[in-house]
PDB file of N, CA and C in Angstrom:
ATOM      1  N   UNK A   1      95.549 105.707  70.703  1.00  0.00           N
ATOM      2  CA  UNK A   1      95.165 104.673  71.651  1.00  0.00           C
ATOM      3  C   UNK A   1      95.626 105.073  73.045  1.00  0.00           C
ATOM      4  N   UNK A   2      94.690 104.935  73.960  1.00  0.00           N
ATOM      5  CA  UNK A   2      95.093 105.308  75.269  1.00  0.00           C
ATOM      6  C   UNK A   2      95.704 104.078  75.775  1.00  0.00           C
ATOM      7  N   UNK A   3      95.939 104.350  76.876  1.00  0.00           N
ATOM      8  CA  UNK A   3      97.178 103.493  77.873  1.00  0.00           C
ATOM      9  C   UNK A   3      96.644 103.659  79.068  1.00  0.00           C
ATOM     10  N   UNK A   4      95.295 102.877  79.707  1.00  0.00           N
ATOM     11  CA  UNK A   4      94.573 102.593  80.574  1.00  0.00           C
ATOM     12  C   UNK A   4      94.929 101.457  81.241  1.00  0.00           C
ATOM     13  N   UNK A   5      95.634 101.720  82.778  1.00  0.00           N
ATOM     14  CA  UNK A   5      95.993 100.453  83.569  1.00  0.00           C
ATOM     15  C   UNK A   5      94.974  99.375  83.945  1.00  0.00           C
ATOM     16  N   UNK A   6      95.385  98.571  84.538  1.00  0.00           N
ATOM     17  CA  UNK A   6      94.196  97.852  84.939  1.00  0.00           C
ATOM     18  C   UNK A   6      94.076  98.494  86.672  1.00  0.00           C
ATOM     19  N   UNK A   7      94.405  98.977  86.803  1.00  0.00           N
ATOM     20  CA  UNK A   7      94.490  99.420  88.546  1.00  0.00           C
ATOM     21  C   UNK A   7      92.921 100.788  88.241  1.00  0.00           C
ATOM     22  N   UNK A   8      93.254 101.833  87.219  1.00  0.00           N
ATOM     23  CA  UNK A   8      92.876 102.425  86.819  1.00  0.00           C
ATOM     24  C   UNK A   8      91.418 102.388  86.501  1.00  0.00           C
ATOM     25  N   UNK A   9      91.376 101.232  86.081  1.00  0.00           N
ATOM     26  CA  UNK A   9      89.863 100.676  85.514  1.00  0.00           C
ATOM     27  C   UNK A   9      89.175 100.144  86.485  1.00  0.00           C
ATOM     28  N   UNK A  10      89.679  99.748  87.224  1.00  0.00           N
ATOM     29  CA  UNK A  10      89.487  99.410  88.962  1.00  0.00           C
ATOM     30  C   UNK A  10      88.983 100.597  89.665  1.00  0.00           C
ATOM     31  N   UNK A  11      89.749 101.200  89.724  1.00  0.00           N
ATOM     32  CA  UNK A  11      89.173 102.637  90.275  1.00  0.00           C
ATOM     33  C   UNK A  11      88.327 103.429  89.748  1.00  0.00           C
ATOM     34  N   UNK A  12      88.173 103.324  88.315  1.00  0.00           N
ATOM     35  CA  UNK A  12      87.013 104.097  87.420  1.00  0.00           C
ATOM     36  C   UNK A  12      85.820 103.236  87.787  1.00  0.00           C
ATOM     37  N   UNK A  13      85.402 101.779  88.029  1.00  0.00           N
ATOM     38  CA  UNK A  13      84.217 101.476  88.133  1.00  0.00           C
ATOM     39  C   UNK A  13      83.961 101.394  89.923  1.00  0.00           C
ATOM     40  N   UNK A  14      84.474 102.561  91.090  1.00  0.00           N
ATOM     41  CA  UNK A  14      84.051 103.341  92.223  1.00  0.00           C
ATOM     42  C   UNK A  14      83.130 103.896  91.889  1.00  0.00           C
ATOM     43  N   UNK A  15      81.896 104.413  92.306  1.00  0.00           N
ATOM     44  CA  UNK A  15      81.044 105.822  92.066  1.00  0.00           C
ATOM     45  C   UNK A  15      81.427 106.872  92.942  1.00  0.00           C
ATOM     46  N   UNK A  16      82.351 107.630  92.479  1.00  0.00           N
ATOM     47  CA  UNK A  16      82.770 108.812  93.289  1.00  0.00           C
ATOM     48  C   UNK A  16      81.407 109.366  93.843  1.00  0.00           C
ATOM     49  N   UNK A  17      80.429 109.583  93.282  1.00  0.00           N
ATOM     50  CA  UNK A  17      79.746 110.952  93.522  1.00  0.00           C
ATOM     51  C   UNK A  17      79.368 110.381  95.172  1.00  0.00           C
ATOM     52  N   UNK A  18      78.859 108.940  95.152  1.00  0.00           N
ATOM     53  CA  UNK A  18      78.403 107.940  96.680  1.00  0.00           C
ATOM     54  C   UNK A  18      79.334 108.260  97.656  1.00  0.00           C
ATOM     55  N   UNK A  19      80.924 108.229  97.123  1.00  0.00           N
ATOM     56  CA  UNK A  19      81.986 108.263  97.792  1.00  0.00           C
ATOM     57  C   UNK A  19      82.239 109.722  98.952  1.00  0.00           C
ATOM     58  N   UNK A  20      82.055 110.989  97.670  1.00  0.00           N
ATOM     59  CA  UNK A  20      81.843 112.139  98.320  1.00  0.00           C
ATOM     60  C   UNK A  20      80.381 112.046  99.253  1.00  0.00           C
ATOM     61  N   UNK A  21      79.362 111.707  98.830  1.00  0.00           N
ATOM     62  CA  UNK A  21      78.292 111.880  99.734  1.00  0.00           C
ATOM     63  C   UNK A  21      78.666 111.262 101.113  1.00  0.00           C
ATOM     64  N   UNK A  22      79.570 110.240 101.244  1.00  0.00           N
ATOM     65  CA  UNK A  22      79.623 109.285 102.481  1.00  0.00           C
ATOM     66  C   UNK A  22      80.783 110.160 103.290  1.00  0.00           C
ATOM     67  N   UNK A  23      81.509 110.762 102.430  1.00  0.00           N
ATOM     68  CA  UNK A  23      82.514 111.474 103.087  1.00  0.00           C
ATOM     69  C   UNK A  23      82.137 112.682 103.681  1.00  0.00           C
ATOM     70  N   UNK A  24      81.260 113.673 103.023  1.00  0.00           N
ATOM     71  CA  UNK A  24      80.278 114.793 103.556  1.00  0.00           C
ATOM     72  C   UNK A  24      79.050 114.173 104.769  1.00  0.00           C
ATOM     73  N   UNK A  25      78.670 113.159 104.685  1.00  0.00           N
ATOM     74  CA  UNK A  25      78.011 112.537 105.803  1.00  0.00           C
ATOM     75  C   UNK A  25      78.742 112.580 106.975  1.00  0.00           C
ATOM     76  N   UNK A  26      79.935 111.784 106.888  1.00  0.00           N
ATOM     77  CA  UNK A  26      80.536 111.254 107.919  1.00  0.00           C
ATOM     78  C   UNK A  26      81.699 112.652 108.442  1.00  0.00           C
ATOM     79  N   UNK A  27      81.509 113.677 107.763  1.00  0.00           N
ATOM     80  CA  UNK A  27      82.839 114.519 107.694  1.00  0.00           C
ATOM     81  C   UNK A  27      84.068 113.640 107.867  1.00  0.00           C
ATOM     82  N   UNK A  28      84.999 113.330 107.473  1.00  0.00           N
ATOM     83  CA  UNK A  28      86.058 112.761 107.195  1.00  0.00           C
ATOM     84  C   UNK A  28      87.001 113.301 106.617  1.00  0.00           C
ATOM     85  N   UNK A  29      86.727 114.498 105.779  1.00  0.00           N
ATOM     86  CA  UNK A  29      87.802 115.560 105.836  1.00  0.00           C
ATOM     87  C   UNK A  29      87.747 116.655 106.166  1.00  0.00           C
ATOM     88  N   UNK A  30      86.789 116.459 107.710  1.00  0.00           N
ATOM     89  CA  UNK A  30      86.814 118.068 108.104  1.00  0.00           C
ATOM     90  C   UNK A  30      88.086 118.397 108.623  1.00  0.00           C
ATOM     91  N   UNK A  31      89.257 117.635 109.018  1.00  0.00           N
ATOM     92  CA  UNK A  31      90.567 118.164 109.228  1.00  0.00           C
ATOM     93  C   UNK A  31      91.537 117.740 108.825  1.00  0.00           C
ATOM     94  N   UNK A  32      91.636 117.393 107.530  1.00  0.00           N
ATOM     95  CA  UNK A  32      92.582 116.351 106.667  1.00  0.00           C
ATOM     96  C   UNK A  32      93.672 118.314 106.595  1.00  0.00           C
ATOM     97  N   UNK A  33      94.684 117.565 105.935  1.00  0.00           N
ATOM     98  CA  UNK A  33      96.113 118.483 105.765  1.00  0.00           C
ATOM     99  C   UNK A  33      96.353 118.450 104.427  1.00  0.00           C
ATOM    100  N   UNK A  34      95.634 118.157 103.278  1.00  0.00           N
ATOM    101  CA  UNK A  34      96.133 117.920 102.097  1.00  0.00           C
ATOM    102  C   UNK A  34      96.013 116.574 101.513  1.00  0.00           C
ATOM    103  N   UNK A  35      96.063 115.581 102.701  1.00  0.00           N
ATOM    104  CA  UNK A  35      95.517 114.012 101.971  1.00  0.00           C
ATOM    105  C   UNK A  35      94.026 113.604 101.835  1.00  0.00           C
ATOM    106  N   UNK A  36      93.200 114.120 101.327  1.00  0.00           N
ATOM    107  CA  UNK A  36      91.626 113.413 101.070  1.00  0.00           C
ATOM    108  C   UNK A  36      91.497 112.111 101.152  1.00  0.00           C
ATOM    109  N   UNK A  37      90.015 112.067 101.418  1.00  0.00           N
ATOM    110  CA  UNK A  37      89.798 110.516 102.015  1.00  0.00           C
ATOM    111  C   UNK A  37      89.659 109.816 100.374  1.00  0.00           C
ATOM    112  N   UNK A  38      90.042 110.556  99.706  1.00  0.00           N
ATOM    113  CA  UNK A  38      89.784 110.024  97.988  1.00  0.00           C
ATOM    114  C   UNK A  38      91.341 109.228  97.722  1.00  0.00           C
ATOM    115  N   UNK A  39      92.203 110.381  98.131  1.00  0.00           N
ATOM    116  CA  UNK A  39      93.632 109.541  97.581  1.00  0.00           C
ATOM    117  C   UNK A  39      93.985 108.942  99.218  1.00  0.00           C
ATOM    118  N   UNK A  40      93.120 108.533 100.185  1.00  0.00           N
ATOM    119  CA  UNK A  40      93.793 107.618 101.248  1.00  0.00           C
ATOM    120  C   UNK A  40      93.206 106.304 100.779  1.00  0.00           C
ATOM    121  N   UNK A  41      91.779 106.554 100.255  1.00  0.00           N
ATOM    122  CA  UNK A  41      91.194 105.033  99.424  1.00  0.00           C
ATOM    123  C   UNK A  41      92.112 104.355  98.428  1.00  0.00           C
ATOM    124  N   UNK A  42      92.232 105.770  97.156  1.00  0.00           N
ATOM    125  CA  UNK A  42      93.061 104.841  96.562  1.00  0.00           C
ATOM    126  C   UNK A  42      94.505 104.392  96.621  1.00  0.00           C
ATOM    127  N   UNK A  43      95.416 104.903  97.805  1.00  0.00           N
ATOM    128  CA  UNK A  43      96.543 104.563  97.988  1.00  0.00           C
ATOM    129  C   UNK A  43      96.669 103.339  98.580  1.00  0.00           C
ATOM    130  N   UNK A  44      95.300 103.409  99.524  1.00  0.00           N
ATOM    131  CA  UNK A  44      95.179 101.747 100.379  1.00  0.00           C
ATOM    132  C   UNK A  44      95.048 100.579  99.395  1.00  0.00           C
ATOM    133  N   UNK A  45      93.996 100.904  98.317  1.00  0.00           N
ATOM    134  CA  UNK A  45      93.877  99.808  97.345  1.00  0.00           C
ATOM    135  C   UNK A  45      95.113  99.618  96.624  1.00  0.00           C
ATOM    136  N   UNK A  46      95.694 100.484  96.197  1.00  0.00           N
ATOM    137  CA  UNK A  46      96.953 100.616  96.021  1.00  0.00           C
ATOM    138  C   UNK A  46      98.165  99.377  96.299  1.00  0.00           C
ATOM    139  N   UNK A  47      97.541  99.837  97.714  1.00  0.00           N
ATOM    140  CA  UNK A  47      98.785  98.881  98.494  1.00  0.00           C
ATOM    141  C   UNK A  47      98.353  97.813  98.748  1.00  0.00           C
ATOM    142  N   UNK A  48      97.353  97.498  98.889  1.00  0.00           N
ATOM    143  CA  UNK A  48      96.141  95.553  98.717  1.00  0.00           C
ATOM    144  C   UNK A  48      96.779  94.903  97.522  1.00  0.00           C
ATOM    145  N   UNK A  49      96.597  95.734  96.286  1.00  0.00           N
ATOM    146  CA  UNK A  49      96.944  94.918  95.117  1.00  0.00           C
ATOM    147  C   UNK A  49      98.162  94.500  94.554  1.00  0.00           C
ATOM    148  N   UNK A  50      99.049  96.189  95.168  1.00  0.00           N
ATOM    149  CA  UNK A  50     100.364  95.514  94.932  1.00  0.00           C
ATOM    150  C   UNK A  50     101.019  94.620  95.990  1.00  0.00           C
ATOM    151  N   UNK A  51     100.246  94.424  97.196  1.00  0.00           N
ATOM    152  CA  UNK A  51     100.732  93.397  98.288  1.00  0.00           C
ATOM    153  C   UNK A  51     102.003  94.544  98.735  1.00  0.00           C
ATOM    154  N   UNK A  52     101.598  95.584  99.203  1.00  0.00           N
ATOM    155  CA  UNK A  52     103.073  96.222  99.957  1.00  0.00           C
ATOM    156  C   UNK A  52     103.318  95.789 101.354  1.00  0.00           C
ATOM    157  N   UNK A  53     104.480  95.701 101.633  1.00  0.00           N
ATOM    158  CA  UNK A  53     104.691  95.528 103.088  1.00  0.00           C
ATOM    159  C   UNK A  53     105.163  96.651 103.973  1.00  0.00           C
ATOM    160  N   UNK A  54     105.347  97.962 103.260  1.00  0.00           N
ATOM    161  CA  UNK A  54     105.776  99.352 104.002  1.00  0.00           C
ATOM    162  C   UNK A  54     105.423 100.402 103.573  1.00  0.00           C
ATOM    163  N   UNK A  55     105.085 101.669 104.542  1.00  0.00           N
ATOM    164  CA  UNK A  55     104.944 102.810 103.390  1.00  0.00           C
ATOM    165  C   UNK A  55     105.418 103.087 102.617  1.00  0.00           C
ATOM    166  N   UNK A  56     106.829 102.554 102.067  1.00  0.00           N
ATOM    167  CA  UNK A  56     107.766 102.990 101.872  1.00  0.00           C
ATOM    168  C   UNK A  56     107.219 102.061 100.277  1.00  0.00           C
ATOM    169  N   UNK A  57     107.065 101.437  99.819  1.00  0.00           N
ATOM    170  CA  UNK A  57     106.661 100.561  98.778  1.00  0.00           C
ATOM    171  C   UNK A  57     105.339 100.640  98.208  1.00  0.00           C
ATOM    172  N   UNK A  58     104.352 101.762  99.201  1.00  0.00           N
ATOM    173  CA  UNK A  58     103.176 102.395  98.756  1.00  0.00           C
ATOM    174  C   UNK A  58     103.449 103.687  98.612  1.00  0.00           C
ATOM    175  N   UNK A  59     104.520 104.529  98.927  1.00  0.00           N
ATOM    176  CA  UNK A  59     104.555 105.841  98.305  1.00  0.00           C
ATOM    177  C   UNK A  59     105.727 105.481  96.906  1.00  0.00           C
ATOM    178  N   UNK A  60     106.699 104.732  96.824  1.00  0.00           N
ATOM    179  CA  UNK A  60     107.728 104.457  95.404  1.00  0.00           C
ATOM    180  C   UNK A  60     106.575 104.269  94.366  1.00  0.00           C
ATOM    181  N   UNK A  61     105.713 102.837  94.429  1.00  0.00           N
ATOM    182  CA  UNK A  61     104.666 102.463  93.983  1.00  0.00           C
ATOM    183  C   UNK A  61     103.803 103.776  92.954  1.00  0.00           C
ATOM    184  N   UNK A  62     103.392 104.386  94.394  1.00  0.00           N
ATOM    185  CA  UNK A  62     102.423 105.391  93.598  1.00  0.00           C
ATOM    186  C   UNK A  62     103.223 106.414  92.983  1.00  0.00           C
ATOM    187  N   UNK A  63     104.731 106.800  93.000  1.00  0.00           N
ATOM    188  CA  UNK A  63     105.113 107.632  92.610  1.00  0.00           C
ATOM    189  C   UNK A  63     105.760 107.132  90.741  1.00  0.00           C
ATOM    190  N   UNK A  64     105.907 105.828  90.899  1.00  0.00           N
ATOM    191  CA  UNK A  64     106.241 105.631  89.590  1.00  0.00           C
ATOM    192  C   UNK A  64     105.077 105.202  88.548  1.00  0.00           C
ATOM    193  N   UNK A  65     103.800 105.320  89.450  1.00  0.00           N
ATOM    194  CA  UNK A  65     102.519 105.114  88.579  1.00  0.00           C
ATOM    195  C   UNK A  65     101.861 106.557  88.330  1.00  0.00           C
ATOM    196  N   UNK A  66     102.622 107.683  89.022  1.00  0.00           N
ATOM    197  CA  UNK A  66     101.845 109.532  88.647  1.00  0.00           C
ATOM    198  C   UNK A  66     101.540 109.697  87.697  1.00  0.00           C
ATOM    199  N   UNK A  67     102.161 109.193  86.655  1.00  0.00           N
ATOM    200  CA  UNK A  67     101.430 109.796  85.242  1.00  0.00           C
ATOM    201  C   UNK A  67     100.721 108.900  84.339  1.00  0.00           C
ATOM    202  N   UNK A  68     100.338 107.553  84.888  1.00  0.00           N
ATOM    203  CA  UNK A  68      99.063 107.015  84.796  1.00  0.00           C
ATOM    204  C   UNK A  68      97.605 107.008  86.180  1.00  0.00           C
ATOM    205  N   UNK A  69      97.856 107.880  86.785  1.00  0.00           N
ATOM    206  CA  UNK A  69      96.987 108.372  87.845  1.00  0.00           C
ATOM    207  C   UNK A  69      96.694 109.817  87.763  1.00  0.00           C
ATOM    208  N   UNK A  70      97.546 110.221  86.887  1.00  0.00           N
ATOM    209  CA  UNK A  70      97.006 111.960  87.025  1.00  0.00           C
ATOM    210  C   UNK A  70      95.271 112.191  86.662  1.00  0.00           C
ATOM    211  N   UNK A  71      94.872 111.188  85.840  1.00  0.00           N
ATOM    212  CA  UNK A  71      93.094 111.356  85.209  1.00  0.00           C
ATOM    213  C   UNK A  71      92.284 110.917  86.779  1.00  0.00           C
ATOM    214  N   UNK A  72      92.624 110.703  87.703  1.00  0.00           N
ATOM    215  CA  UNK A  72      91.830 109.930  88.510  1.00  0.00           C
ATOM    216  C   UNK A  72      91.431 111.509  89.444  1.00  0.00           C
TER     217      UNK A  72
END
């Protein structure tokens, strides 16, 4: 039995492929450093749902959720 979050399932019903097309439209990572406009989406939603009030509570956040985010 898998161990599918609900954050997860949230993010699985995105259509990436729209996502990349809008991002290749708009170039949006023609000068990114390593953060894609893929994990700035989902870090923002991220931080909507868990209601963060600092970066600091959206990077702990995502760091104690890594190994239910590694499939994304």
């Amino acid at each position: 039995m898998s161990n599918i979050t609900l954050f997860s399932q949230i993010i699985a019903k995105l259509d990436r492929s729209k996502f990349k097309k809008l991002v290749k439209d708009k170039q949006t990572d023609k000068y990114n450093k390593g953060f894609d406009s893929w994990s700035h989406l989902v870090s923002m939603l991220f931080c909507h749902f868990a209601r963060s009030k600092s970066v600091r509570d959206i990077s702990n956040g995502l760091r104690s959720a890594t190994g239910n985010l590694n499939h994304l």
